[in-house]
C-alpha atoms as a PDB file:
ATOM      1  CA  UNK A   1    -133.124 -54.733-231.332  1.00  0.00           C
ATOM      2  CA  UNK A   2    -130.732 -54.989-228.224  1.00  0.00           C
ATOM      3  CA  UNK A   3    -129.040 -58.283-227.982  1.00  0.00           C
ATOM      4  CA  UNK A   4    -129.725 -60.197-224.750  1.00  0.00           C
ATOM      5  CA  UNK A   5    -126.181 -61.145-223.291  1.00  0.00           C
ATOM      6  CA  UNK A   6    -125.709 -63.611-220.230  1.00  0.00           C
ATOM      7  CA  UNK A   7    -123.311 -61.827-218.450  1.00  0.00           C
ATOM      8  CA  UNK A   8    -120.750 -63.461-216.470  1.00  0.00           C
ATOM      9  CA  UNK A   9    -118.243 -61.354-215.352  1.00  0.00           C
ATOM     10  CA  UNK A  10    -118.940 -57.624-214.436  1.00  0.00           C
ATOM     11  CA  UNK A  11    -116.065 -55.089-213.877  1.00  0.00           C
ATOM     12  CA  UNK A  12    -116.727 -52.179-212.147  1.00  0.00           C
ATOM     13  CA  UNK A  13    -114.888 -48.773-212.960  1.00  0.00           C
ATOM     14  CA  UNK A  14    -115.970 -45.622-210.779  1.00  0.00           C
ATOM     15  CA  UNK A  15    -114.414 -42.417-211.792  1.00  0.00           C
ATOM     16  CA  UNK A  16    -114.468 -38.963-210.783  1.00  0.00           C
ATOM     17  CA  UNK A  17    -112.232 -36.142-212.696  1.00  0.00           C
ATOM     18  CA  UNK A  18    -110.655 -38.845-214.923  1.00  0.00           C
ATOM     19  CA  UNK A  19    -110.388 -37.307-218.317  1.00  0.00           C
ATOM     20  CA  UNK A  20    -106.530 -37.680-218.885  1.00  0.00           C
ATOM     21  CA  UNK A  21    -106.507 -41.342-217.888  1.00  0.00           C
ATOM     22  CA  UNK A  22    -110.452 -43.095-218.328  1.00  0.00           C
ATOM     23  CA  UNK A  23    -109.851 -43.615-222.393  1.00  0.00           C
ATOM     24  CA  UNK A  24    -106.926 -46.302-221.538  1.00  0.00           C
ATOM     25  CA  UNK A  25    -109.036 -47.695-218.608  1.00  0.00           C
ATOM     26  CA  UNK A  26    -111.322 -48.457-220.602  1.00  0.00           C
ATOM     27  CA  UNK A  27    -109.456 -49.553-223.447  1.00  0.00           C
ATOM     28  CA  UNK A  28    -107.859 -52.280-221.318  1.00  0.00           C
ATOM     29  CA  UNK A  29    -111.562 -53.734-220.512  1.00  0.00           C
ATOM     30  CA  UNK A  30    -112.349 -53.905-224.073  1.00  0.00           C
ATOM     31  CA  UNK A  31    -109.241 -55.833-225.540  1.00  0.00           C
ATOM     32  CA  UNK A  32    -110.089 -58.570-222.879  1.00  0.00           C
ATOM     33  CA  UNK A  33    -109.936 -61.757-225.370  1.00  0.00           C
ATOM     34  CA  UNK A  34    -112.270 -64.609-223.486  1.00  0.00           C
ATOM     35  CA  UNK A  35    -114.955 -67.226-223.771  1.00  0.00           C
ATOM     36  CA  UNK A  36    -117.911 -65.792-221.860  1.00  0.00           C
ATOM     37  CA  UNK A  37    -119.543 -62.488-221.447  1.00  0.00           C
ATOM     38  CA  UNK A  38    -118.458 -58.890-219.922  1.00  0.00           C
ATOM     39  CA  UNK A  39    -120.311 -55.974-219.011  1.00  0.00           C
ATOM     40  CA  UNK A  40    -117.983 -52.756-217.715  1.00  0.00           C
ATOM     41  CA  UNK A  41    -120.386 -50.415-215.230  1.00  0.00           C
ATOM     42  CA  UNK A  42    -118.965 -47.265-215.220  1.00  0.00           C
ATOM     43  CA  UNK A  43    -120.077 -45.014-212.876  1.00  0.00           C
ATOM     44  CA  UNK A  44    -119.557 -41.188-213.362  1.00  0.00           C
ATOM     45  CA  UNK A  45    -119.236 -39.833-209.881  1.00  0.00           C
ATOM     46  CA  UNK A  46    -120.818 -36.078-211.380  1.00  0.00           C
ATOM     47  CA  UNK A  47    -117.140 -34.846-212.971  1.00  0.00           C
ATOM     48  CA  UNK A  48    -116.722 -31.643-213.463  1.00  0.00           C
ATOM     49  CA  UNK A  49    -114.225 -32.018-216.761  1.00  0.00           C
ATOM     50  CA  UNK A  50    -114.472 -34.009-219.731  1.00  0.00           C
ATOM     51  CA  UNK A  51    -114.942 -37.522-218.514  1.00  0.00           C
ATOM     52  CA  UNK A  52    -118.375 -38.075-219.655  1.00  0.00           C
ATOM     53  CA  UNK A  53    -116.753 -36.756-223.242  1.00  0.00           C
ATOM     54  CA  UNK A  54    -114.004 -39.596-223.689  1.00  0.00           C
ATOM     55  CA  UNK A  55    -116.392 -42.365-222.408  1.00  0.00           C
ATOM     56  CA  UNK A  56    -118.933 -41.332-225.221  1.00  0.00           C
ATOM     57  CA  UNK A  57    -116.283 -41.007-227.658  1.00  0.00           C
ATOM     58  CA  UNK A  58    -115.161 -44.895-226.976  1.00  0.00           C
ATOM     59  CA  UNK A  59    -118.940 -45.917-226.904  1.00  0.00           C
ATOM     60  CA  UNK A  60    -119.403 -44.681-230.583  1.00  0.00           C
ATOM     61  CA  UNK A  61    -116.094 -45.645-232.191  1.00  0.00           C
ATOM     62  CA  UNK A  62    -115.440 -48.812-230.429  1.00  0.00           C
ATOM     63  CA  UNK A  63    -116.605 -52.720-231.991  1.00  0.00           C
ATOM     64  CA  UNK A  64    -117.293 -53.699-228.547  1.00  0.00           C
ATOM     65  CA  UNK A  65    -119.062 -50.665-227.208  1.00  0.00           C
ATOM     66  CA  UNK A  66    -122.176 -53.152-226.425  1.00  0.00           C
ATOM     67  CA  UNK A  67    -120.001 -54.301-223.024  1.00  0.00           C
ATOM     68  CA  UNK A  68    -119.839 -50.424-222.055  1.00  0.00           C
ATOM     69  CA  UNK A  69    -123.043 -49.677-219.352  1.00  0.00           C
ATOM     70  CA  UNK A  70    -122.338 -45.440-218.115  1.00  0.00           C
ATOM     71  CA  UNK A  71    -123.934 -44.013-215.510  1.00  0.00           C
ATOM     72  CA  UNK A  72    -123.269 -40.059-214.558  1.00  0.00           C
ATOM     73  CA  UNK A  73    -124.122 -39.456-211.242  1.00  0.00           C
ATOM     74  CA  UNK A  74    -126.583 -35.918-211.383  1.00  0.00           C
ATOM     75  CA  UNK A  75    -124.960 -34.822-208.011  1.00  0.00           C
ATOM     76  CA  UNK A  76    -121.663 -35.791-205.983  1.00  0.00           C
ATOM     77  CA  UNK A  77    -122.307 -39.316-204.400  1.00  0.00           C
ATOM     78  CA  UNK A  78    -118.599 -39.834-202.895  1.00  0.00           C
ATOM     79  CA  UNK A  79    -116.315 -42.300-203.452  1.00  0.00           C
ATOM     80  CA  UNK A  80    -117.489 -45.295-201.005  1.00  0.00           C
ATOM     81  CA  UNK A  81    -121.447 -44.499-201.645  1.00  0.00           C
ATOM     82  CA  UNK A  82    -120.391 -44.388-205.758  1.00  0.00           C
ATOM     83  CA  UNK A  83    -118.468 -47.599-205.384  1.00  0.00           C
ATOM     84  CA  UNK A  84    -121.431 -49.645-203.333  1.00  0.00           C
ATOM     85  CA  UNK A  85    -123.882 -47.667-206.103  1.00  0.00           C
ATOM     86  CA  UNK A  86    -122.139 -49.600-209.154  1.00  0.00           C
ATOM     87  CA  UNK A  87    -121.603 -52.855-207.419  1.00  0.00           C
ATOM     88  CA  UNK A  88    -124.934 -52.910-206.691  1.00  0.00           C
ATOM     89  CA  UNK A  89    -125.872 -52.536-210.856  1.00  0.00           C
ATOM     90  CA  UNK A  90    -123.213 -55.855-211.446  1.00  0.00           C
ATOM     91  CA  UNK A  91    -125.081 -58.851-212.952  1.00  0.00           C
ATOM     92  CA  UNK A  92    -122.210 -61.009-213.446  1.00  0.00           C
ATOM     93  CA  UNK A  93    -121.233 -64.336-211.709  1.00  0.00           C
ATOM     94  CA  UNK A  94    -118.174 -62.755-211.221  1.00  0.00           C
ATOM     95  CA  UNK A  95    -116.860 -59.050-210.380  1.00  0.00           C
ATOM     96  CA  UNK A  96    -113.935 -57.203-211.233  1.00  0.00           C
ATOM     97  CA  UNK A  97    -112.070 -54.137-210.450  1.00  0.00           C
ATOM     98  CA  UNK A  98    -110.439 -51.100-212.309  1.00  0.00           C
ATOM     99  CA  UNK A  99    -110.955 -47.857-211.059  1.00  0.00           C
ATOM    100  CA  UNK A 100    -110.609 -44.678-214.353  1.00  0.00           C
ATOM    101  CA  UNK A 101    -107.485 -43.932-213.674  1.00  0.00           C
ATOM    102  CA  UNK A 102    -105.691 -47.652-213.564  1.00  0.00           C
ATOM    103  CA  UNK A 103    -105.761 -50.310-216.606  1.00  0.00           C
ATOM    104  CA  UNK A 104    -105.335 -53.518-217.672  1.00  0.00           C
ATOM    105  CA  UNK A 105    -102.366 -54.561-219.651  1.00  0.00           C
ATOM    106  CA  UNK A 106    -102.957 -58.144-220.093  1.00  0.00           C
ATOM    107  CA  UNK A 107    -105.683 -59.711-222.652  1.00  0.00           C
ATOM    108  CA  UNK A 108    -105.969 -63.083-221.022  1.00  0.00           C
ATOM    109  CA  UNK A 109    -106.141 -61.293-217.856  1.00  0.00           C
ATOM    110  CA  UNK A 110    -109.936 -62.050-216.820  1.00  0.00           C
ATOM    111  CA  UNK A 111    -109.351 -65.451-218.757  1.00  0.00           C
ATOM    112  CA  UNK A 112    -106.754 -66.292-216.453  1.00  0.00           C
ATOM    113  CA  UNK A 113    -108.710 -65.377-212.954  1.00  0.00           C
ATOM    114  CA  UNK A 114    -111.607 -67.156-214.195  1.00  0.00           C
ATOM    115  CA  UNK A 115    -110.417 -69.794-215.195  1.00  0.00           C
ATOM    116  CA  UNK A 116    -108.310 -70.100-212.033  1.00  0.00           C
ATOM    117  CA  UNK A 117    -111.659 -69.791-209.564  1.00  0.00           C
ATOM    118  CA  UNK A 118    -114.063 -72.047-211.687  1.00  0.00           C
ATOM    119  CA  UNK A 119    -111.664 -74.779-211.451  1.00  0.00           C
ATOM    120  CA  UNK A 120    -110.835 -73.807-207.347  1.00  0.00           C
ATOM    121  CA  UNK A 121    -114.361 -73.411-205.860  1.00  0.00           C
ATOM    122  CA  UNK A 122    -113.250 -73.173-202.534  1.00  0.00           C
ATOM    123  CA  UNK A 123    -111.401 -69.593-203.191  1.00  0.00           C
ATOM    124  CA  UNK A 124    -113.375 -66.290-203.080  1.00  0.00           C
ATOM    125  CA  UNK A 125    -110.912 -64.166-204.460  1.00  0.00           C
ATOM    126  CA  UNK A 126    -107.970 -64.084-207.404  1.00  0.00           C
ATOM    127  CA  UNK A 127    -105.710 -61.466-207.586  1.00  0.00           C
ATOM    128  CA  UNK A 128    -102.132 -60.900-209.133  1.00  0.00           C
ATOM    129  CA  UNK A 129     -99.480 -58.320-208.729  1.00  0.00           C
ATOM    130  CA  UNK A 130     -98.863 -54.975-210.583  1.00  0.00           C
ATOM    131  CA  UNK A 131     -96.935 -52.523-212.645  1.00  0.00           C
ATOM    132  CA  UNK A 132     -96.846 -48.818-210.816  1.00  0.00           C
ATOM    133  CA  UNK A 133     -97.326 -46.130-213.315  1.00  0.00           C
ATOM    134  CA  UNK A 134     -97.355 -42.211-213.526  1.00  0.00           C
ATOM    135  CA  UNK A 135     -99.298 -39.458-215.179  1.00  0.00           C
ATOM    136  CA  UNK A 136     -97.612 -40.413-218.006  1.00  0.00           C
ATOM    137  CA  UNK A 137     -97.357 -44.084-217.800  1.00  0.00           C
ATOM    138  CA  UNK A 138     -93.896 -44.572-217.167  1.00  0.00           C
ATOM    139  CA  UNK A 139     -93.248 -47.561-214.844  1.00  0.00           C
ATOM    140  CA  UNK A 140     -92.047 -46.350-211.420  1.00  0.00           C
ATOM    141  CA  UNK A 141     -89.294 -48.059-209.674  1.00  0.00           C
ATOM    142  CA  UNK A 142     -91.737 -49.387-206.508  1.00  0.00           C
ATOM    143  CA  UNK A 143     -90.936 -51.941-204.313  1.00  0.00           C
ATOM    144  CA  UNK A 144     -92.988 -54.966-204.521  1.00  0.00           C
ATOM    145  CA  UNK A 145     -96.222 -54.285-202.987  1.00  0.00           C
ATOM    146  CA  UNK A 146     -96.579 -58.063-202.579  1.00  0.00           C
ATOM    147  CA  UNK A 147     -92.861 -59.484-202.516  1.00  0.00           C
ATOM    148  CA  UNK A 148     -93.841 -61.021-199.073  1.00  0.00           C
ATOM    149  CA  UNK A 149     -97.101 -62.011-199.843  1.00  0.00           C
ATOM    150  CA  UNK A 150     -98.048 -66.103-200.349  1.00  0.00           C
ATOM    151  CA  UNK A 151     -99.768 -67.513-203.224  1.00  0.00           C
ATOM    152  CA  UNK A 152    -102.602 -68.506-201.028  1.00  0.00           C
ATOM    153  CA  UNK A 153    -103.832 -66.217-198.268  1.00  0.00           C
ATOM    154  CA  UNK A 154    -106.968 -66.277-195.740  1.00  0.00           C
ATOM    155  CA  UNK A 155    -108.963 -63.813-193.977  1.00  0.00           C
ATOM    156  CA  UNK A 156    -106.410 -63.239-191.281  1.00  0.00           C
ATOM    157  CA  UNK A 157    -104.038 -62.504-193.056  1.00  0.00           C
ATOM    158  CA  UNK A 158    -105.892 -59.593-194.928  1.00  0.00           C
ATOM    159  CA  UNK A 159    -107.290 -58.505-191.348  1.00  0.00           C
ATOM    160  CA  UNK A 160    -103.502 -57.426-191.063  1.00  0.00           C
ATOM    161  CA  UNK A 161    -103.495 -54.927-193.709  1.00  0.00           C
ATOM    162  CA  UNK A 162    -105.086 -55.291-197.432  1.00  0.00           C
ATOM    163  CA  UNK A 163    -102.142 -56.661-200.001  1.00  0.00           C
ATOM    164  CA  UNK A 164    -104.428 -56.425-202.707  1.00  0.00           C
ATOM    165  CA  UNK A 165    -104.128 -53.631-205.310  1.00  0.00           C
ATOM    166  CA  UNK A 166    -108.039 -52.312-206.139  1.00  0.00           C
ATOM    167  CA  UNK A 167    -107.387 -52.956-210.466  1.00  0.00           C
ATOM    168  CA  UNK A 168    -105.890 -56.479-209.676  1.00  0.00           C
ATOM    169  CA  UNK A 169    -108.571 -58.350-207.890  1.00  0.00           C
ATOM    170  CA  UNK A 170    -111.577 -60.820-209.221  1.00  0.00           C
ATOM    171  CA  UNK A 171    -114.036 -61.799-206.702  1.00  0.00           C
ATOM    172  CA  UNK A 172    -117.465 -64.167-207.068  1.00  0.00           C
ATOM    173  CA  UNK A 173    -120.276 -61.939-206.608  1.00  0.00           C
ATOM    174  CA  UNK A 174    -122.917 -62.504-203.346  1.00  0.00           C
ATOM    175  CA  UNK A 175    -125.443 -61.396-201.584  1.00  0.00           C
ATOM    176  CA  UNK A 176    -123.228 -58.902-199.853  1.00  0.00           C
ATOM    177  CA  UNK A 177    -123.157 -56.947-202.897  1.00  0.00           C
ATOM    178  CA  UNK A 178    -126.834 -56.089-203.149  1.00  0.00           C
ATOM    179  CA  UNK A 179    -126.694 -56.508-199.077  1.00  0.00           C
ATOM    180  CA  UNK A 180    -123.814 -54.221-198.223  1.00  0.00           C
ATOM    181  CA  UNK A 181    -123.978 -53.976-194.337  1.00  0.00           C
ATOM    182  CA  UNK A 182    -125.065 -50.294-193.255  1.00  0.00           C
ATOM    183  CA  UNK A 183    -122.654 -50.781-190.351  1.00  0.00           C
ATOM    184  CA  UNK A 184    -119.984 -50.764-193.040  1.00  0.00           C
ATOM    185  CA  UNK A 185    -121.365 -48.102-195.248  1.00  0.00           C
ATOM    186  CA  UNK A 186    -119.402 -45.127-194.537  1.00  0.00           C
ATOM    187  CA  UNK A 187    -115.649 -47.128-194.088  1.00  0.00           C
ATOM    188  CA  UNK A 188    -112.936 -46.159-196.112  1.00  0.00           C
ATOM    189  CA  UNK A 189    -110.729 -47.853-197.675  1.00  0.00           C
ATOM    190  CA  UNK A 190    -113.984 -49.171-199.376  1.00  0.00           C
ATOM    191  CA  UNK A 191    -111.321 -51.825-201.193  1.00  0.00           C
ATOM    192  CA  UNK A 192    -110.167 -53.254-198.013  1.00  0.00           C
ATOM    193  CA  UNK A 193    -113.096 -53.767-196.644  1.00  0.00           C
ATOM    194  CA  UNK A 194    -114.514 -55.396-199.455  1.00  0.00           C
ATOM    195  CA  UNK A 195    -111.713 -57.517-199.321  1.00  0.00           C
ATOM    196  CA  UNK A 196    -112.584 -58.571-196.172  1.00  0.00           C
ATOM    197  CA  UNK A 197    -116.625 -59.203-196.950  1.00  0.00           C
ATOM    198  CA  UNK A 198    -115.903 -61.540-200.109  1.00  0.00           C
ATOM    199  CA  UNK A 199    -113.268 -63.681-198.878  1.00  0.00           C
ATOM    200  CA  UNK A 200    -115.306 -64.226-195.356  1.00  0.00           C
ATOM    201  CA  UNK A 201    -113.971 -65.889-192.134  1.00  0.00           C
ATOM    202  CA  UNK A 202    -113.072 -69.312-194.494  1.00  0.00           C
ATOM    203  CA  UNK A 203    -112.749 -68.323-197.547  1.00  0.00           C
ATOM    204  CA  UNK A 204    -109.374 -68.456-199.502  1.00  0.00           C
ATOM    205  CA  UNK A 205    -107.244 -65.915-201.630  1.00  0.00           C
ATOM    206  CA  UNK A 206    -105.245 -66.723-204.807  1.00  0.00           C
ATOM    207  CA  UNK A 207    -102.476 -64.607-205.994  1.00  0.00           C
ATOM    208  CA  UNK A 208    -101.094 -64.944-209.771  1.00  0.00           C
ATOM    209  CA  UNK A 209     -97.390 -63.833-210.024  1.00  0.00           C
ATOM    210  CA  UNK A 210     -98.039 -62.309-213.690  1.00  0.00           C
ATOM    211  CA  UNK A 211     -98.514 -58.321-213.850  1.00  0.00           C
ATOM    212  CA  UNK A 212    -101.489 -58.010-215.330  1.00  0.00           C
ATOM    213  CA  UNK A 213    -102.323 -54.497-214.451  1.00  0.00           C
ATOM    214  CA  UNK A 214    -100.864 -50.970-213.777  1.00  0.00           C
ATOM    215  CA  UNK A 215    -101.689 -48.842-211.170  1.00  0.00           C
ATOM    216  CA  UNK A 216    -101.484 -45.195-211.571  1.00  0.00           C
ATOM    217  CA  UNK A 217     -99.492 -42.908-209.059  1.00  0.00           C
ATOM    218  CA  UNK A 218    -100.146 -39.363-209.600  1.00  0.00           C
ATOM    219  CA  UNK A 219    -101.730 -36.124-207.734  1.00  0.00           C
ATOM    220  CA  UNK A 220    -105.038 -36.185-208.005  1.00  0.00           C
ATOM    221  CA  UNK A 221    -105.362 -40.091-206.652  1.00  0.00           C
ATOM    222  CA  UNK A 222    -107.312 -40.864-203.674  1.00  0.00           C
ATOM    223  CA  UNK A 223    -103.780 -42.549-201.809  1.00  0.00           C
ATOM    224  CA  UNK A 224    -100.929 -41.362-204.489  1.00  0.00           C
ATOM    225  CA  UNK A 225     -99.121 -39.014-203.225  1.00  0.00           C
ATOM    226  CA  UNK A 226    -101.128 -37.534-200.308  1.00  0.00           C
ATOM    227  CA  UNK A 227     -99.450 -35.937-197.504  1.00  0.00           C
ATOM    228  CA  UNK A 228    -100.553 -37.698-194.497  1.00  0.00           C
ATOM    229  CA  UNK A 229    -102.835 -35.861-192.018  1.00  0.00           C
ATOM    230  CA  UNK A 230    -104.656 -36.368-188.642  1.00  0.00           C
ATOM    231  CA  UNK A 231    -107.571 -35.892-189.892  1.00  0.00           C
ATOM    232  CA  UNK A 232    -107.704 -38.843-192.861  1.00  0.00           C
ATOM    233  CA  UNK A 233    -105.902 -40.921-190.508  1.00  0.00           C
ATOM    234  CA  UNK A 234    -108.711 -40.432-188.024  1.00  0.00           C
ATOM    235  CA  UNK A 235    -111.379 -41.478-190.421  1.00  0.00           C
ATOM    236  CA  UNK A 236    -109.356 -44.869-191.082  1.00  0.00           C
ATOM    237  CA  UNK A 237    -109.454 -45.164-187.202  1.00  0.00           C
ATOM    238  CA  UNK A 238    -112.913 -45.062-187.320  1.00  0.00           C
ATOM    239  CA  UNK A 239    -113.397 -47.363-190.003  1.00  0.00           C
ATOM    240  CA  UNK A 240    -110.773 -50.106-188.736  1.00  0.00           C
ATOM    241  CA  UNK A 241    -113.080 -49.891-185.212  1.00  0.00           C
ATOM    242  CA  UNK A 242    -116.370 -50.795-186.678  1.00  0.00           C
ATOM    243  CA  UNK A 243    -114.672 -53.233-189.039  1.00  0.00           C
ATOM    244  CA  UNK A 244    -113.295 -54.934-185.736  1.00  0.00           C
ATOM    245  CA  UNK A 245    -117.052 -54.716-184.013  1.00  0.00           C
ATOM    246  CA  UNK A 246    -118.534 -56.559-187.219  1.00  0.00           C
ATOM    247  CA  UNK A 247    -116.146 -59.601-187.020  1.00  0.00           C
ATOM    248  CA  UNK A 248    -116.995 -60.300-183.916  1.00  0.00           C
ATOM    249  CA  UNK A 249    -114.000 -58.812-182.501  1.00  0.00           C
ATOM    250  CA  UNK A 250    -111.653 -60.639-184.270  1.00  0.00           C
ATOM    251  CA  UNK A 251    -107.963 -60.911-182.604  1.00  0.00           C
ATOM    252  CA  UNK A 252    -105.889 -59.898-185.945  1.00  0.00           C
ATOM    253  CA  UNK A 253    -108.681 -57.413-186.290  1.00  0.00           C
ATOM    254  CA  UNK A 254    -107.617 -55.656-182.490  1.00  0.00           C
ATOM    255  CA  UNK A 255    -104.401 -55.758-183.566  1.00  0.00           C
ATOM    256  CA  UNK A 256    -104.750 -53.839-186.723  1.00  0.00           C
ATOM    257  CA  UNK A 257    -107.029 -51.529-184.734  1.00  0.00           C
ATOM    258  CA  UNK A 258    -104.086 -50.511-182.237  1.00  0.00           C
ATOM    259  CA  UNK A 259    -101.730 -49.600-185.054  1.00  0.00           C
ATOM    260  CA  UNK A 260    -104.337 -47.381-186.655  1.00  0.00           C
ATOM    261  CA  UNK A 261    -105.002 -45.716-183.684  1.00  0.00           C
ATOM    262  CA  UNK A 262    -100.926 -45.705-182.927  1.00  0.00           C
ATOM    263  CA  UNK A 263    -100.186 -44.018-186.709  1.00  0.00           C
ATOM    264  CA  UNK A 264    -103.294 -41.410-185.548  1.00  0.00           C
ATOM    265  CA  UNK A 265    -101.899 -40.744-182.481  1.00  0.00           C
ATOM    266  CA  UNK A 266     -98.165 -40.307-183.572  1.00  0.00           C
ATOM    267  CA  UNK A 267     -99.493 -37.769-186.609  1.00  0.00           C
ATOM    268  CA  UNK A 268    -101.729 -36.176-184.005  1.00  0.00           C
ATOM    269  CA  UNK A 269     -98.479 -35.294-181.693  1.00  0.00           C
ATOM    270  CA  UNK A 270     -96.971 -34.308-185.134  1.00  0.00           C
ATOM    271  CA  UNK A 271     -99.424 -31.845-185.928  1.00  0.00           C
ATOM    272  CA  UNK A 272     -99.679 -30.691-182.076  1.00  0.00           C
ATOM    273  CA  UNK A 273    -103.179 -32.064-181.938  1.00  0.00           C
ATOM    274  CA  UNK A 274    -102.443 -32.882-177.726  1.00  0.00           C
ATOM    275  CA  UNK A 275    -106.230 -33.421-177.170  1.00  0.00           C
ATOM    276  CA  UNK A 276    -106.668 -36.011-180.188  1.00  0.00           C
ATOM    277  CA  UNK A 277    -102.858 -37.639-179.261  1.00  0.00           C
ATOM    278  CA  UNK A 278    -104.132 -38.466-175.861  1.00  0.00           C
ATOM    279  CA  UNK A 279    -107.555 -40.081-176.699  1.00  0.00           C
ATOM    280  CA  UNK A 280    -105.386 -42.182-179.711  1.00  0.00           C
ATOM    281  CA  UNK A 281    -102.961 -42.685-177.246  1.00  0.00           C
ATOM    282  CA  UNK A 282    -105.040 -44.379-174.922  1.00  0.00           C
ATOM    283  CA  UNK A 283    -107.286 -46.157-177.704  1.00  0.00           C
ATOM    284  CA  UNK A 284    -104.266 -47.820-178.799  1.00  0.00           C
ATOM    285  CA  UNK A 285    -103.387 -49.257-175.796  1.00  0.00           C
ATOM    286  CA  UNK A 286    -106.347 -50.687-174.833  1.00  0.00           C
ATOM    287  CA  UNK A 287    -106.858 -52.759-177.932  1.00  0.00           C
ATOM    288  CA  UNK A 288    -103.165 -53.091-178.032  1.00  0.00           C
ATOM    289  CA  UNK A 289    -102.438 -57.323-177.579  1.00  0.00           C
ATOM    290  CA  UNK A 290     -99.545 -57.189-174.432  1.00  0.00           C
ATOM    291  CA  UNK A 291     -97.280 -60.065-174.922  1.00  0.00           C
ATOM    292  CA  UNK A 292     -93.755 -60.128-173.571  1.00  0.00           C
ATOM    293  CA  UNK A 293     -92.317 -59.747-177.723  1.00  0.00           C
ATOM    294  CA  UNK A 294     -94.363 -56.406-177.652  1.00  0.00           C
ATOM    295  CA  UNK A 295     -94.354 -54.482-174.360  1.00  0.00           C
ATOM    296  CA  UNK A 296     -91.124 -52.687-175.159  1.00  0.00           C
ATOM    297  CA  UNK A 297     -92.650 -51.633-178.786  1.00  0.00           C
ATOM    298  CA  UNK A 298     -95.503 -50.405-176.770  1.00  0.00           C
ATOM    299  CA  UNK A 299     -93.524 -48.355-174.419  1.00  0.00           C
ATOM    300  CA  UNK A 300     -90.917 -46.622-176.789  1.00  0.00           C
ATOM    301  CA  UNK A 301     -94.480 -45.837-178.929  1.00  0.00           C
ATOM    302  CA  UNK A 302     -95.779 -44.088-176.015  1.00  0.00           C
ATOM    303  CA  UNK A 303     -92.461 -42.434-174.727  1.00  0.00           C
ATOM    304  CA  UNK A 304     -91.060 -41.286-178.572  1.00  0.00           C
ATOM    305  CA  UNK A 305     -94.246 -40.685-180.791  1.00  0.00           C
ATOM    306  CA  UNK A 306     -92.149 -38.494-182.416  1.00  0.00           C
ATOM    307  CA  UNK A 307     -89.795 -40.737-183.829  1.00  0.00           C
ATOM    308  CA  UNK A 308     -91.529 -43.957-183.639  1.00  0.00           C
ATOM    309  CA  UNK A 309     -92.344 -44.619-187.689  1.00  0.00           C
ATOM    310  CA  UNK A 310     -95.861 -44.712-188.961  1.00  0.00           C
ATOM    311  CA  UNK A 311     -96.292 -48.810-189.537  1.00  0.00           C
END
């Protein structure tokens, strides 16, 4: 007979083509040493190698294969519909993060960001910094994603750009997670956005200075290593613009707009995409914010695309 577990913290891996790296993801879920219970929802985005292999592998040989719930997707969902899929299958009072091809160094690590949010109830989020890895999981000399970052951060400061690596974060779960907003279905970076739903307009973000986590830098990542095109760069347009439109037009929000449509606009020229440069262009300037610190920015932007630097 199955034991009945009250589940209070659910982390959610989603993994596609992951067979070199999802047997240490998973591993670093398991040796997780705390006082209340886990369930890890892994969902099998339909790989084509031997993903589905190593996960079954861990579920019969491991003591605490009774956290492990798998899910293999019959057909191809996509990243953001596969990620919103599994959140949706979380029971926990609290959600975590680690996609298959990151993982968890640190035992206490859930421990730790628990502990830190049941005693602070009025932050939404926890998060700590990170080791950067390769295929091989040799640390990478990588400067400090968060060096600049405070200990305690708000909603506008993540409107500015999202500081918060995907395997890193622990968040209290809501009604946003079985309500994901339509308007936001299709965004990408899913993470950021995310970000931006479970912290809210007043919530508050934690950050822990321990590395508790590495994430992986290799070829076949979603970010890692990816030559920078027009076209991805237009879809983040996109996304940042009806991210803006549900905040209620938030100011940071604009602001972050115009530089997405600025980095679009400059890779368009790049790529001697005139047509999609102009309509950038022009986007970017009308949600740009003109103060008197900024104009000139503005104008060597629109006079050099070429050498102006992606920001």
């Amino acid at each position: 007979m199955n034991e009945v577990r009250d589940i209070f913290v659910s982390v959610i891996m989603i993994t596609y083509k992951h067979e070199q790296f999802i047997a240490k993801a998973i591993e670093g879920i398991l040796m997780q040493k705390c006082d209340f219970e886990v369930e890890l929802i892994i969902a099998d985005d339909c790989s084509p190698d031997k993903t589905e292999e190593k996960v079954f592998q861990i579920i019969k040989n491991h003591p605490k294969n009774s956290w492990i719930k798998y899910t293999k997707h019959k057909t191809n969902k996509g990243m953001i519909s596969n990620f919103i899929w599994a959140l949706n299958q979380a029971q926990g009072k609290y959600i975590a993060l680690c996609e298959g091809d990151d993982y968890w160094i640190d035992p206490l690590k859930l421990q730790k960001q628990v502990d830190f949010l049941e005693a602070n109830q009025e932050y939404s989020m926890c998060f700590h910094k990170v080791d950067y890895v390769d295929e091989l999981n040799d640390i990478i000399e990588f400067e400090d994603y968060n060096k600049d970052t405070k200990t305690t951060t708000t909603f506008e400061d993540l409107c500015k750009s999202n500081y918060i690596n995907t395997c890193s974060n622990l968040f209290r779960n809501n009604e946003l997670i079985t309500n994901w907003p339509s308007a936001l279905a299709d965004c990408f970076p899913g993470d950021w956005v995310l970000n931006l739903l479970m912290c809210g307009k007043n919530g508050l973000i934690y950050m822990l200075e321990e590395k508790m986590a590495s994430y992986r830098i290799h070829s076949q990542g979603i970010w890692s290593k990816q030559k920078k095109d027009a076209k991805k760069l237009e879809l983040i347009s996109t996304s940042k613009y009806k991210v803006y439109k549900y905040f209620d037009k938030n100011k940071t929000l604009k602001r972050t707009l115009s530089i997405g449509f600025i980095r679009l606009s400059n890779q368009a020229f790049i790529e001697k995409k005139y047509g999609l440069y102009l309509r950038s262009k022009i986007k970017a300037i009308y949600y740009f914010q003109l103060r008197k610190d900024n104009i000139k920015e503005l104008i060597a932007d629109f006079l050099f695309p070429n050498i102006i630097k992606n920001r």
